[in-house]
Protein backbone atom coordinates (compact mmCIF):
# COMPACT_ATOMS: atom_id res chain seq x y z
CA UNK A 1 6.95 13.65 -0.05
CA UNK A 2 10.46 14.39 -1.67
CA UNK A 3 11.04 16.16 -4.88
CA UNK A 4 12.25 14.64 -7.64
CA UNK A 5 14.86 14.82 -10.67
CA UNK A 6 13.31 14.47 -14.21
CA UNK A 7 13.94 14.69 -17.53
CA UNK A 8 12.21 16.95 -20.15
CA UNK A 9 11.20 15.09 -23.48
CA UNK A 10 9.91 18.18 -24.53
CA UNK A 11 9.58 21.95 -23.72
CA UNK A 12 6.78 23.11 -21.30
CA UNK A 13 5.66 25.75 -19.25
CA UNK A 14 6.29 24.30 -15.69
CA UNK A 15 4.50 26.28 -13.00
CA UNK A 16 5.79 29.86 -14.62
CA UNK A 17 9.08 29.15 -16.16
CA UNK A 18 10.32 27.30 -19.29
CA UNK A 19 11.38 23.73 -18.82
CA UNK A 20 13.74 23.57 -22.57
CA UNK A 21 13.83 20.05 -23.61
CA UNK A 22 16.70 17.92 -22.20
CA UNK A 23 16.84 19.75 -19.23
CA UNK A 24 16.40 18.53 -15.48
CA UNK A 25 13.62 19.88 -13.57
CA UNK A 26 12.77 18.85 -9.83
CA UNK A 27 9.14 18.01 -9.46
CA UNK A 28 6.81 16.80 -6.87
CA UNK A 29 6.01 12.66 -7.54
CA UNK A 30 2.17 13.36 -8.31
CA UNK A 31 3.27 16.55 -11.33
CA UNK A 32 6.18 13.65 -12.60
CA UNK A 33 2.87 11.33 -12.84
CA UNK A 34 1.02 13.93 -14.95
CA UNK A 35 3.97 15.35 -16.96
CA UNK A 36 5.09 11.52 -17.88
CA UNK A 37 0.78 11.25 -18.88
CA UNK A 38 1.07 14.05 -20.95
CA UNK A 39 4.33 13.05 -22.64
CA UNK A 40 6.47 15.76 -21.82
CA UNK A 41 9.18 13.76 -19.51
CA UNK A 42 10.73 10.68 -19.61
CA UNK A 43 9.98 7.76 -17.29
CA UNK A 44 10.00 8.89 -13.31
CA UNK A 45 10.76 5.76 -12.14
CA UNK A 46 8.70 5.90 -8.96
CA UNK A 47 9.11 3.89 -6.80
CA UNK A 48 6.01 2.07 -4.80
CA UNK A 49 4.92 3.60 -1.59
CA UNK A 50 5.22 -0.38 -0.32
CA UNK A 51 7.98 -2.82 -0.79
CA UNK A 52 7.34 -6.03 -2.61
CA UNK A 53 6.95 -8.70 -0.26
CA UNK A 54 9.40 -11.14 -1.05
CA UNK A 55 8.13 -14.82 -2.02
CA UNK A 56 10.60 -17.44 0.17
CA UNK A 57 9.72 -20.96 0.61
CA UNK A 58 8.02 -22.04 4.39
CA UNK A 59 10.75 -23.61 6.60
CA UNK A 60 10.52 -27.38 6.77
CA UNK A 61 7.82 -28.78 9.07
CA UNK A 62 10.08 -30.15 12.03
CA UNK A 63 6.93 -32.77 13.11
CA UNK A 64 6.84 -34.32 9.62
CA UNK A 65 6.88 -38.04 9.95
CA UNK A 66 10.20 -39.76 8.51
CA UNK A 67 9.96 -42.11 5.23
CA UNK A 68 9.45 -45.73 5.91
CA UNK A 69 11.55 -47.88 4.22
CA UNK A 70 9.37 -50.57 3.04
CA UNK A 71 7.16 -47.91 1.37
CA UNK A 72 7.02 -47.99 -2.16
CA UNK A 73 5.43 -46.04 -5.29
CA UNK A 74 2.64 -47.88 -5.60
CA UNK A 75 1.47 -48.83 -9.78
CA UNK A 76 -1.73 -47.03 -11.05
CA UNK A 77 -4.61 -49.32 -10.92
CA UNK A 78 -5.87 -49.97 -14.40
């Protein structure tokens, strides 16, 4: 997995050196999971491992029957 750029909220000890707070640390995805649990950077924004599918509409049938003409709305029965 890549490495990535976060943000300190607050100072830590990261892996033997001394993240100050506001600074930029590179970080593995999984230790920006933790660290953003614990509070001590801001969101990671990471991304999903899969897309979103995307929702589109289903083509139009090409075998669907054309609209009579003398076909009407029929009134509810009461």
């Amino acid at each position: 997995m890549t490495d990535i750029d976060v943000k300190t909220t607050r100072g830590f000890n990261n892996e033997g050196k001394y993240a100050k707070r506001g600074s930029t640390i590179t970080v593995s995805p999984q230790r920006a999971k933790d660290l953003y649990a614990n509070g001590l950077i801001e969101d990671p924004k990471l991304e999903s491992q899969a897309p979103a599918p995307e929702s589109k509409k289903a083509p139009e049938a090409a075998n669907k029957a054309a609209p009579k003409s003398g076909d009407k709305a029929k009134p509810a029965a009461k």
